[in-house]
PDB file of N, CA and C in Angstrom:
ATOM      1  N   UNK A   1     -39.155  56.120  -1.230  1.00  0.00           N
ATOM      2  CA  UNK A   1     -38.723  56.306   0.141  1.00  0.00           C
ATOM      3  C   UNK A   1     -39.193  57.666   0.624  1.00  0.00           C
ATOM      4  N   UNK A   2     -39.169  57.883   1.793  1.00  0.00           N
ATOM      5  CA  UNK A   2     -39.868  58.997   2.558  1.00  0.00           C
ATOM      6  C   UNK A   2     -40.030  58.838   3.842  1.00  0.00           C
ATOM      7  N   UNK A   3     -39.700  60.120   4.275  1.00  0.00           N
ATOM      8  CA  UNK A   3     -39.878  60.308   5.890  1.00  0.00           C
ATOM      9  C   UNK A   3     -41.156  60.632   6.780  1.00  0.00           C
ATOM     10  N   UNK A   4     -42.291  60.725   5.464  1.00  0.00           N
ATOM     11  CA  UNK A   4     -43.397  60.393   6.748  1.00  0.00           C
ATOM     12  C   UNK A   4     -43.598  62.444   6.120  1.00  0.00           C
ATOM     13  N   UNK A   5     -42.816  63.041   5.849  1.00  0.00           N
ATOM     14  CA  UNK A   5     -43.352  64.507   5.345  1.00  0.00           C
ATOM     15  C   UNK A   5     -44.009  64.364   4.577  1.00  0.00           C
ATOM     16  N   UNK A   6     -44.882  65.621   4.753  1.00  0.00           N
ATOM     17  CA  UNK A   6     -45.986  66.021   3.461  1.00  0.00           C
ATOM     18  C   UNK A   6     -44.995  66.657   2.548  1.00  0.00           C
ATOM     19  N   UNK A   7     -44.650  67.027   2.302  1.00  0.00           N
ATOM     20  CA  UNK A   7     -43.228  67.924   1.267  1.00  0.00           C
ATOM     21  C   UNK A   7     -41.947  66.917   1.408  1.00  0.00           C
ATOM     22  N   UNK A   8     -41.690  66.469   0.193  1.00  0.00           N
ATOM     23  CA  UNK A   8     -40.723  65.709  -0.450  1.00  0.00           C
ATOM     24  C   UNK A   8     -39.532  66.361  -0.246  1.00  0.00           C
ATOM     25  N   UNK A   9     -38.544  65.689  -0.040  1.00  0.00           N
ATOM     26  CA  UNK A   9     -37.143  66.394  -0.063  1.00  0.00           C
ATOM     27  C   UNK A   9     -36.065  65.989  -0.556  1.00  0.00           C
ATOM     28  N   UNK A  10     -35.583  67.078  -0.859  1.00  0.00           N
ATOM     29  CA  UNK A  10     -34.130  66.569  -1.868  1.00  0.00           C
ATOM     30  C   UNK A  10     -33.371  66.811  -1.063  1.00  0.00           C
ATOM     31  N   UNK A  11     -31.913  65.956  -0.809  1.00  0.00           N
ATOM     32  CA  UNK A  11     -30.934  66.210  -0.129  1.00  0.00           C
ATOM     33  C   UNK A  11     -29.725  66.598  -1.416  1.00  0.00           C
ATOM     34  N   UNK A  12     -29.240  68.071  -1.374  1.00  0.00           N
ATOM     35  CA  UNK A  12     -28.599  68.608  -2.115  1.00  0.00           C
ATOM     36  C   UNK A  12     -27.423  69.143  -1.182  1.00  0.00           C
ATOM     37  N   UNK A  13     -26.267  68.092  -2.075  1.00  0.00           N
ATOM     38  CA  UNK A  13     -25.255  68.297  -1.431  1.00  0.00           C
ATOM     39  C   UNK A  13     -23.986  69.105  -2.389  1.00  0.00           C
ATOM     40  N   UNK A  14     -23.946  70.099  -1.980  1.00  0.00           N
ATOM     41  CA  UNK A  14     -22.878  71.184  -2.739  1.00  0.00           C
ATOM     42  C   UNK A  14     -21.519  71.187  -1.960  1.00  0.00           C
ATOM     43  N   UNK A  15     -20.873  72.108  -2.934  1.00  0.00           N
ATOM     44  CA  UNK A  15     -19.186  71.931  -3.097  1.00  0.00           C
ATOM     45  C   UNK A  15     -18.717  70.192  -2.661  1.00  0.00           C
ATOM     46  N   UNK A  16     -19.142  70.138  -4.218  1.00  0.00           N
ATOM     47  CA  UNK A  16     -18.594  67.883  -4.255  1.00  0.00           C
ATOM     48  C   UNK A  16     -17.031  68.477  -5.040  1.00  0.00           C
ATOM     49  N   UNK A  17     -16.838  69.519  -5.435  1.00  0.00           N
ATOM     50  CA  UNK A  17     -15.880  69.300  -6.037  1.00  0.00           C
ATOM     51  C   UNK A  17     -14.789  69.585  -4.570  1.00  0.00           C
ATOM     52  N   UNK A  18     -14.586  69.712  -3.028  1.00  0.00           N
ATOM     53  CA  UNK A  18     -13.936  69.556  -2.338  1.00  0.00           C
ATOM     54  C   UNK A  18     -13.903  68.366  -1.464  1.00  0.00           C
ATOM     55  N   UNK A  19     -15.068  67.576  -2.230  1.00  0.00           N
ATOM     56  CA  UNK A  19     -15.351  66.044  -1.205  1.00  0.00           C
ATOM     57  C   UNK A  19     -14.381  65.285  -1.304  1.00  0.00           C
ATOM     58  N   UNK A  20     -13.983  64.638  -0.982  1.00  0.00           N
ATOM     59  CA  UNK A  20     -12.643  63.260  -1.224  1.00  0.00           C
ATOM     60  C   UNK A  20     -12.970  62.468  -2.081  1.00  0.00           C
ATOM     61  N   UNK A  21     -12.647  61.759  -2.833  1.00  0.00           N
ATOM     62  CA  UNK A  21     -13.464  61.140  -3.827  1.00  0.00           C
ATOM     63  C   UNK A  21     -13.600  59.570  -2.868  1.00  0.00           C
ATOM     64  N   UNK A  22     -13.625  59.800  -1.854  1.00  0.00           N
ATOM     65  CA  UNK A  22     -14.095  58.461  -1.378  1.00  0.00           C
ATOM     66  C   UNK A  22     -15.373  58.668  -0.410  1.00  0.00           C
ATOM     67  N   UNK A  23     -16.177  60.029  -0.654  1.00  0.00           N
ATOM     68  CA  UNK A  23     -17.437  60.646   0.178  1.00  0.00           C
ATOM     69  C   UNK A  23     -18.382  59.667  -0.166  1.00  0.00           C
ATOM     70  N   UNK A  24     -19.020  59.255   0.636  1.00  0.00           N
ATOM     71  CA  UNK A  24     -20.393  58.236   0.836  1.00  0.00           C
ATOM     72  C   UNK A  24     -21.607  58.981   1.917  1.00  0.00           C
ATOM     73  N   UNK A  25     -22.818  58.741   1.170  1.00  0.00           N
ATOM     74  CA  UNK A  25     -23.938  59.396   1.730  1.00  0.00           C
ATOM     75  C   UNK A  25     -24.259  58.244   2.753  1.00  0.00           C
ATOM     76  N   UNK A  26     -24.123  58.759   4.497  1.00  0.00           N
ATOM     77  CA  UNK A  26     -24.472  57.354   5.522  1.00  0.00           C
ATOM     78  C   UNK A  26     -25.699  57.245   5.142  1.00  0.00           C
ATOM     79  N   UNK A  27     -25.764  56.018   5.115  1.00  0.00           N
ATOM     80  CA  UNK A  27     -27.162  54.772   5.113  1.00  0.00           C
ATOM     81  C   UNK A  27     -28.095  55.417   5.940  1.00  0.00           C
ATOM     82  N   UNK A  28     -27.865  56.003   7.064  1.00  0.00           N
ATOM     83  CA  UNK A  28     -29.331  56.043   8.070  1.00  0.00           C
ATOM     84  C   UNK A  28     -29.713  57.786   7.476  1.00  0.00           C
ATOM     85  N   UNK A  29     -28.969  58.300   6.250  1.00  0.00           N
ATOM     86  CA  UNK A  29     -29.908  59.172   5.973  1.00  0.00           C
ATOM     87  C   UNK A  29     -30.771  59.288   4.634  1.00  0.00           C
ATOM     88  N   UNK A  30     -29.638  58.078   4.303  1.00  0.00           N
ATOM     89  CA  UNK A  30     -30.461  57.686   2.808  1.00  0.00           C
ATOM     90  C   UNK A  30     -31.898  57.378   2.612  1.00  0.00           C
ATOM     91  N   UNK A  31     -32.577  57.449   3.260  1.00  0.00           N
ATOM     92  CA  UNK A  31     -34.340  56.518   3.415  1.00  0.00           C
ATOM     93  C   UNK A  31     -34.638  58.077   3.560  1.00  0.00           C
ATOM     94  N   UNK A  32     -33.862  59.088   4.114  1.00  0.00           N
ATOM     95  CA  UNK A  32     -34.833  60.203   4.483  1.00  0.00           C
ATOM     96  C   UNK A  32     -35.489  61.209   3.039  1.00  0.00           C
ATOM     97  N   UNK A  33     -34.764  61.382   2.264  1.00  0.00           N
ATOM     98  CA  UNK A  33     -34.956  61.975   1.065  1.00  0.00           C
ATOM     99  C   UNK A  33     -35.277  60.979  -0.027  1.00  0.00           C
ATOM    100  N   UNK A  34     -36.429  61.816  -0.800  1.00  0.00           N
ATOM    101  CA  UNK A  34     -37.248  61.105  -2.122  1.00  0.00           C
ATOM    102  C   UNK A  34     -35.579  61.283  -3.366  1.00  0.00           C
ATOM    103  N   UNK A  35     -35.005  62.363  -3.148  1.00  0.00           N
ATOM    104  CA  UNK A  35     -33.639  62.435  -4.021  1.00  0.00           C
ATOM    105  C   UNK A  35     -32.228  63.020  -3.213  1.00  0.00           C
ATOM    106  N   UNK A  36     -31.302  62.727  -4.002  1.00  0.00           N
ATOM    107  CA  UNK A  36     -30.365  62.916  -3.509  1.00  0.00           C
ATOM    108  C   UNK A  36     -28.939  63.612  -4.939  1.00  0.00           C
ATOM    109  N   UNK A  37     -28.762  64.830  -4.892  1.00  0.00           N
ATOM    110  CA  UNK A  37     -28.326  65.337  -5.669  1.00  0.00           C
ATOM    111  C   UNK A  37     -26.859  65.936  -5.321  1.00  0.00           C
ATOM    112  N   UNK A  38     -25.918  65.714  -5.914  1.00  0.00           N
ATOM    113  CA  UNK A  38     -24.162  66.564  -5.350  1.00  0.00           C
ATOM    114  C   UNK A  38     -24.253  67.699  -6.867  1.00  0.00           C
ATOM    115  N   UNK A  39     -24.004  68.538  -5.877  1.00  0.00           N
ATOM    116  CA  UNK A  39     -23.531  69.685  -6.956  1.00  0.00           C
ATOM    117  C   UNK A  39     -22.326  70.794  -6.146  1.00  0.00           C
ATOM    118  N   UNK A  40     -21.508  71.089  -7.891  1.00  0.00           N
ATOM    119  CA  UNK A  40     -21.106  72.321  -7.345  1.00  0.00           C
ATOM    120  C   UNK A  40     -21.580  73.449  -8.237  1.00  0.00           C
ATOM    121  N   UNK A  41     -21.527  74.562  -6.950  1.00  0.00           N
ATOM    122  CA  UNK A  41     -21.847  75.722  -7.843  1.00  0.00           C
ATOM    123  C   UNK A  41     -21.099  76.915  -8.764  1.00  0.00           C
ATOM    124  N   UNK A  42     -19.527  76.394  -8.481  1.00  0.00           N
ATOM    125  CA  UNK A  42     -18.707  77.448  -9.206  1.00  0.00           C
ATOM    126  C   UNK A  42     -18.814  76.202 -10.905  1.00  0.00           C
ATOM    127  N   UNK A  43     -18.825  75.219 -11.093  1.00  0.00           N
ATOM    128  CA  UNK A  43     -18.325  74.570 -12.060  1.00  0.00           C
ATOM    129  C   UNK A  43     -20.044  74.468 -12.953  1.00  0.00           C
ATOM    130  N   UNK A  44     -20.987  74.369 -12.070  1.00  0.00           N
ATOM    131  CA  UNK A  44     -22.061  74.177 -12.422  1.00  0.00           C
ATOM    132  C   UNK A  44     -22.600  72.324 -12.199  1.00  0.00           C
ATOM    133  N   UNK A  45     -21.529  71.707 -12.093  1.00  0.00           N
ATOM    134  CA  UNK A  45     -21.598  70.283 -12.208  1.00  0.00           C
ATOM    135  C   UNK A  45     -22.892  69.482 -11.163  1.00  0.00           C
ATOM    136  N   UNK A  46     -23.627  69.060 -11.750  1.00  0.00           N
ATOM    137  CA  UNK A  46     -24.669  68.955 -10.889  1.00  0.00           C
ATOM    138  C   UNK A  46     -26.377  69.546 -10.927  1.00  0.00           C
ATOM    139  N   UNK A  47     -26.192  70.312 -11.879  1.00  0.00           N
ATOM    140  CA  UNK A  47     -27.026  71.509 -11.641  1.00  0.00           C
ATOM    141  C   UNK A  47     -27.960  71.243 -12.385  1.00  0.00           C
ATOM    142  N   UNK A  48     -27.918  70.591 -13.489  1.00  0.00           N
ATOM    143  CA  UNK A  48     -28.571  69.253 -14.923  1.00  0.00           C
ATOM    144  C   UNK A  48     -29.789  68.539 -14.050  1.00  0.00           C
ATOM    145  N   UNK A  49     -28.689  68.186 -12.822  1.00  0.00           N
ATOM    146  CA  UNK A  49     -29.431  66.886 -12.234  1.00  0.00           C
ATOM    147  C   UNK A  49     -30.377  67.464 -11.136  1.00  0.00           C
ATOM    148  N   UNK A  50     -30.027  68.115 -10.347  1.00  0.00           N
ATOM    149  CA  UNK A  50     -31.016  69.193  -9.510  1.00  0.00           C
ATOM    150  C   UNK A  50     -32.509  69.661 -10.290  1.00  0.00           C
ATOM    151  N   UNK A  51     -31.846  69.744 -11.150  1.00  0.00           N
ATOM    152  CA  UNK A  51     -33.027  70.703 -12.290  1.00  0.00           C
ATOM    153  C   UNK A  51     -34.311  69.788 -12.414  1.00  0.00           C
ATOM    154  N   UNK A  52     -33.549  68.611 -12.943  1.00  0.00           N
ATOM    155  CA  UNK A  52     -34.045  67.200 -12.989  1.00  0.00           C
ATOM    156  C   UNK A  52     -34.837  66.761 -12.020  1.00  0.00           C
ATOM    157  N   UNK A  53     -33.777  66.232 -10.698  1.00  0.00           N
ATOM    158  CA  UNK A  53     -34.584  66.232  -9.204  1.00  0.00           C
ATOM    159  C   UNK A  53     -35.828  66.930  -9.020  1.00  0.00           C
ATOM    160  N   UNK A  54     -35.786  68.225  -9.111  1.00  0.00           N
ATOM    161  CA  UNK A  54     -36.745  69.209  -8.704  1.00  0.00           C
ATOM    162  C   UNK A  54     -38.336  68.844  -9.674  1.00  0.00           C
ATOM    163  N   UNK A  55     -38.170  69.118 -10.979  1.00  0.00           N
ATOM    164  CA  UNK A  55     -38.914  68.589 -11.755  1.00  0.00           C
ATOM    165  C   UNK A  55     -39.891  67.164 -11.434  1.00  0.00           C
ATOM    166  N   UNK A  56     -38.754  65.780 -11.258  1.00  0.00           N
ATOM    167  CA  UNK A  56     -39.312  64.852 -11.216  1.00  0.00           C
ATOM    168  C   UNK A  56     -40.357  64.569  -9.858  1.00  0.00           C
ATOM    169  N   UNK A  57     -39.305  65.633  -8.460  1.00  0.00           N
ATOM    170  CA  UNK A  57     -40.412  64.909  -7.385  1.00  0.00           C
ATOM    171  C   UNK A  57     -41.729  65.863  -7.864  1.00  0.00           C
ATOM    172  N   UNK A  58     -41.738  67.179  -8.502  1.00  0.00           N
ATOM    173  CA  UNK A  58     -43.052  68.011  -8.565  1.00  0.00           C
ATOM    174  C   UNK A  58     -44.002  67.356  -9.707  1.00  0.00           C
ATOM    175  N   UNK A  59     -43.639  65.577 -10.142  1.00  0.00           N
ATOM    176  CA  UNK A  59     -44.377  65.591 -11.064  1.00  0.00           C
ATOM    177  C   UNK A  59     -44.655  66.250 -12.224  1.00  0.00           C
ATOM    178  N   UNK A  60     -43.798  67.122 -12.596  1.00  0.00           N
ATOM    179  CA  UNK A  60     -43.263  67.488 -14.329  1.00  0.00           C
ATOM    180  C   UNK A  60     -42.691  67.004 -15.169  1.00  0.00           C
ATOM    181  N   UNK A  61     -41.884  66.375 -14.833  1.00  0.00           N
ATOM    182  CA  UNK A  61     -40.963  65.603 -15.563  1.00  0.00           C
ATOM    183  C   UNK A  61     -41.082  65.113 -17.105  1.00  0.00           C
ATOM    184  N   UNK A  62     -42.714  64.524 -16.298  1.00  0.00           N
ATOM    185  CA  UNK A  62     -43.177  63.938 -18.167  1.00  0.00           C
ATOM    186  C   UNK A  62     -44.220  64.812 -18.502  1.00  0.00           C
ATOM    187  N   UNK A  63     -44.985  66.282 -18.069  1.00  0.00           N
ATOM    188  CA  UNK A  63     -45.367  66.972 -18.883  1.00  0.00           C
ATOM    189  C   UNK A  63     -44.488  67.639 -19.755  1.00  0.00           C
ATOM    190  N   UNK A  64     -43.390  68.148 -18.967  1.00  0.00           N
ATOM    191  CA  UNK A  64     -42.521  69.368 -19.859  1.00  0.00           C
ATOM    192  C   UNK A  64     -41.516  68.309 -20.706  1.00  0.00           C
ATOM    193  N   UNK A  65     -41.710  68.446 -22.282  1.00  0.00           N
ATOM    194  CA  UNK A  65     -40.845  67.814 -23.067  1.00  0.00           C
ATOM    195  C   UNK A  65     -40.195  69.077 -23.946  1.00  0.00           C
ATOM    196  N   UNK A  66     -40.534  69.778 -24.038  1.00  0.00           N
ATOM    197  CA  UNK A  66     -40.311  70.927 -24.482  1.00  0.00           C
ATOM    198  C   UNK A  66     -39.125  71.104 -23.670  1.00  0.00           C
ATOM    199  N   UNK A  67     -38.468  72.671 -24.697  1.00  0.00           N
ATOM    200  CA  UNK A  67     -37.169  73.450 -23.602  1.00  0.00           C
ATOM    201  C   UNK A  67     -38.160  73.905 -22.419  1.00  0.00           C
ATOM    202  N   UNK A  68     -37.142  74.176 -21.488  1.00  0.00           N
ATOM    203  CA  UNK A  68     -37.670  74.901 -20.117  1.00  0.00           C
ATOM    204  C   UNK A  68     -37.246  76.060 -20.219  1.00  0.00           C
ATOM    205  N   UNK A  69     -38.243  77.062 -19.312  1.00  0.00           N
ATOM    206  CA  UNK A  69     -37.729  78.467 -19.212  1.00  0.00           C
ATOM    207  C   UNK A  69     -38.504  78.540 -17.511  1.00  0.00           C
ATOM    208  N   UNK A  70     -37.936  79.579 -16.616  1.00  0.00           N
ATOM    209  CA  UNK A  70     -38.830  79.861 -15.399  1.00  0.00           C
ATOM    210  C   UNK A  70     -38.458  80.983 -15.009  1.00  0.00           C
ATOM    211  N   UNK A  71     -39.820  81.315 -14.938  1.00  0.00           N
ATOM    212  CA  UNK A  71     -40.286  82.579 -14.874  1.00  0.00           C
ATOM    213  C   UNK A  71     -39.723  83.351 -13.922  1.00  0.00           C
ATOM    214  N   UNK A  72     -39.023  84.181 -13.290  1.00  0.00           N
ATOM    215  CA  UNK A  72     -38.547  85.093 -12.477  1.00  0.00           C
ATOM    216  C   UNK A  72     -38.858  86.613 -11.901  1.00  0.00           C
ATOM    217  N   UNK A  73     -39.045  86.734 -10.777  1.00  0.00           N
ATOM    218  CA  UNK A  73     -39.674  88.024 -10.456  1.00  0.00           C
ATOM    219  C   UNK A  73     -38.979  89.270 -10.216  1.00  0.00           C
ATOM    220  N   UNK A  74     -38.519  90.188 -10.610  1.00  0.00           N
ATOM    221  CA  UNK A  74     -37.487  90.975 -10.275  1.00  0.00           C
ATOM    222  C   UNK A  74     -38.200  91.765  -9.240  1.00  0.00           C
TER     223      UNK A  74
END
């Protein structure tokens, strides 16, 4: 699925741990994003799968089998 962008997008939806547990992503935005990820950031919950997300739309997914590390610029 895709919206017709040249750049893929993840729809990353944070603080799920204040959602209702009856939160549903509406249908007319579901087609817009290649992924769709809930995270929070105090618990970390989510963050596995983002990692994941990010990876899979950049086409890494199945080079890196190895641990991951990324590189950072101070």
């Amino acid at each position: 699925k895709s919206n017709g962008a040249v750049t893929p997008l993840i729809l990353v939806i944070n603080k799920i741990d204040c959602a209702t547990s009856s939160f549903q992503l509406q249908d007319t935005l579901a087609g817009t994003f290649v992924k769709q990820v809930t995270t929070c950031a105090i618990t970390g919950q989510g963050l596995p799968d983002l990692d994941s997300a990010i990876l899979e739309v950049l086409g890494l997914d199945k080079v890196l089998s190895g641990g991951r590390s990324w590189a950072v610029n101070q």
